[in-house]
Protein backbone atom coordinates (compact mmCIF):
# COMPACT_ATOMS: atom_id res chain seq x y z
CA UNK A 1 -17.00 7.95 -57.77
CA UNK A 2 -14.55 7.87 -60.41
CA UNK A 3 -13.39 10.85 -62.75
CA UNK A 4 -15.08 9.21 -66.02
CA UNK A 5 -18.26 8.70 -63.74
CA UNK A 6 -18.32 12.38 -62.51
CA UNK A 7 -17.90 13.01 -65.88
CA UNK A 8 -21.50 11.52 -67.17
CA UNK A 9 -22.88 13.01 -64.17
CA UNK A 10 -22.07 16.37 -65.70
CA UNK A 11 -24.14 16.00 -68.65
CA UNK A 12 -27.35 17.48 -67.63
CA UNK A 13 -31.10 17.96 -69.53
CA UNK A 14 -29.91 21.70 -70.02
CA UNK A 15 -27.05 22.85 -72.03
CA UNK A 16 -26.86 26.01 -69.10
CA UNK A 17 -26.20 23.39 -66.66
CA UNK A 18 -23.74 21.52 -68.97
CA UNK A 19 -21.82 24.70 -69.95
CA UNK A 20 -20.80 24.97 -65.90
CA UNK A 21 -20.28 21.92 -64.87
CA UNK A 22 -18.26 20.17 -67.48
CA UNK A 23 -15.55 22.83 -67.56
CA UNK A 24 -15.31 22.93 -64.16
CA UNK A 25 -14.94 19.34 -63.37
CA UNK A 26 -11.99 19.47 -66.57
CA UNK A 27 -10.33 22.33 -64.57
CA UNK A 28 -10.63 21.62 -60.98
CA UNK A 29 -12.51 18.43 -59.98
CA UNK A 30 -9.23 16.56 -59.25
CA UNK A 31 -8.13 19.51 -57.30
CA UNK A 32 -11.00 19.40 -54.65
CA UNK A 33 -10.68 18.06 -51.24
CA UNK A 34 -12.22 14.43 -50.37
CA UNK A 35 -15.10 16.49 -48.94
CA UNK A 36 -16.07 19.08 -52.04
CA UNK A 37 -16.24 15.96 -54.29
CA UNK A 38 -18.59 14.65 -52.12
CA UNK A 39 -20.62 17.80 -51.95
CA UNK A 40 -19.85 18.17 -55.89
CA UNK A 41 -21.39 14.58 -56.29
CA UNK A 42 -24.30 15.76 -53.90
CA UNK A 43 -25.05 18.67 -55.96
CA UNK A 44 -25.19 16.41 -59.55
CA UNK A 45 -27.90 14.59 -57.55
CA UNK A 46 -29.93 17.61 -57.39
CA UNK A 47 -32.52 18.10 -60.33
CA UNK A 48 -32.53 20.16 -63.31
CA UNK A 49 -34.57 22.92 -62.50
CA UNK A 50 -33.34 23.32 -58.84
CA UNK A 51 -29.53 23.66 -60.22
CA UNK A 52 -31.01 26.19 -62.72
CA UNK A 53 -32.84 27.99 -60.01
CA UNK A 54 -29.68 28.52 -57.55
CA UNK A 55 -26.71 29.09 -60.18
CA UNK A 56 -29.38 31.38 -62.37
CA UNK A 57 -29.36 33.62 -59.28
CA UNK A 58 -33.44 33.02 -58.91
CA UNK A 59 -33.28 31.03 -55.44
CA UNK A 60 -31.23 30.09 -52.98
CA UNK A 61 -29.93 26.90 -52.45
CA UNK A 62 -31.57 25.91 -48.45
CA UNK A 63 -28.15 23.38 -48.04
CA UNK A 64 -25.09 25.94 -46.58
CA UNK A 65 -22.58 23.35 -48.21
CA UNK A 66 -24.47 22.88 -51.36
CA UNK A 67 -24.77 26.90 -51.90
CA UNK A 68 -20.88 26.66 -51.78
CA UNK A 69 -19.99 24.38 -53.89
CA UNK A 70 -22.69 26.12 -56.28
CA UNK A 71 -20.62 29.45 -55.72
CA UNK A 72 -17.33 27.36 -56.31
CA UNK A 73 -18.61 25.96 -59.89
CA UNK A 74 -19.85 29.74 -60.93
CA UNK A 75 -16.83 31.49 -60.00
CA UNK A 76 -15.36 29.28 -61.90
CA UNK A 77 -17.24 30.20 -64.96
CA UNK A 78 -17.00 34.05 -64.53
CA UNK A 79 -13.17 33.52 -64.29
């Protein structure tokens, strides 16, 4: 997928959601590995409330490589 379509991907249904993932795919996106923009692209296929749910803290997410990558985008919004 390219950067510009990543890019729409980011733009979720809730500003929370919007405020993480648009600066991170600004800062590092291009950075990643082949593999973590797959998983990144995985996660933006995820819905709303789940991404709430595991970068809120509230669950977990059940996908080892998707709770990465979810740890990945909120360090880089506590940094």
């Amino acid at each position: 997928m390219n950067i510009a379509r990543v890019r729409w991907a980011c733009r979720r249904g809730m500003l929370e959601l919007d405020v993480l993932f648009q600066p991170f795919v600004e800062a590092q996106y291009q950075e990643l590995t082949e593999t973590d923009k797959h998983t990144f692209i995985r996660l933006l296929e995820c819905e709303d409330p789940e991404l709430f749910a595991w970068f809120m803290g509230h669950e977990v997410c059940p996908d080892p490589t998707l709770a990465d990558m979810v740890i990945k985008v909120r360090g880089r919004a506590i940094a």
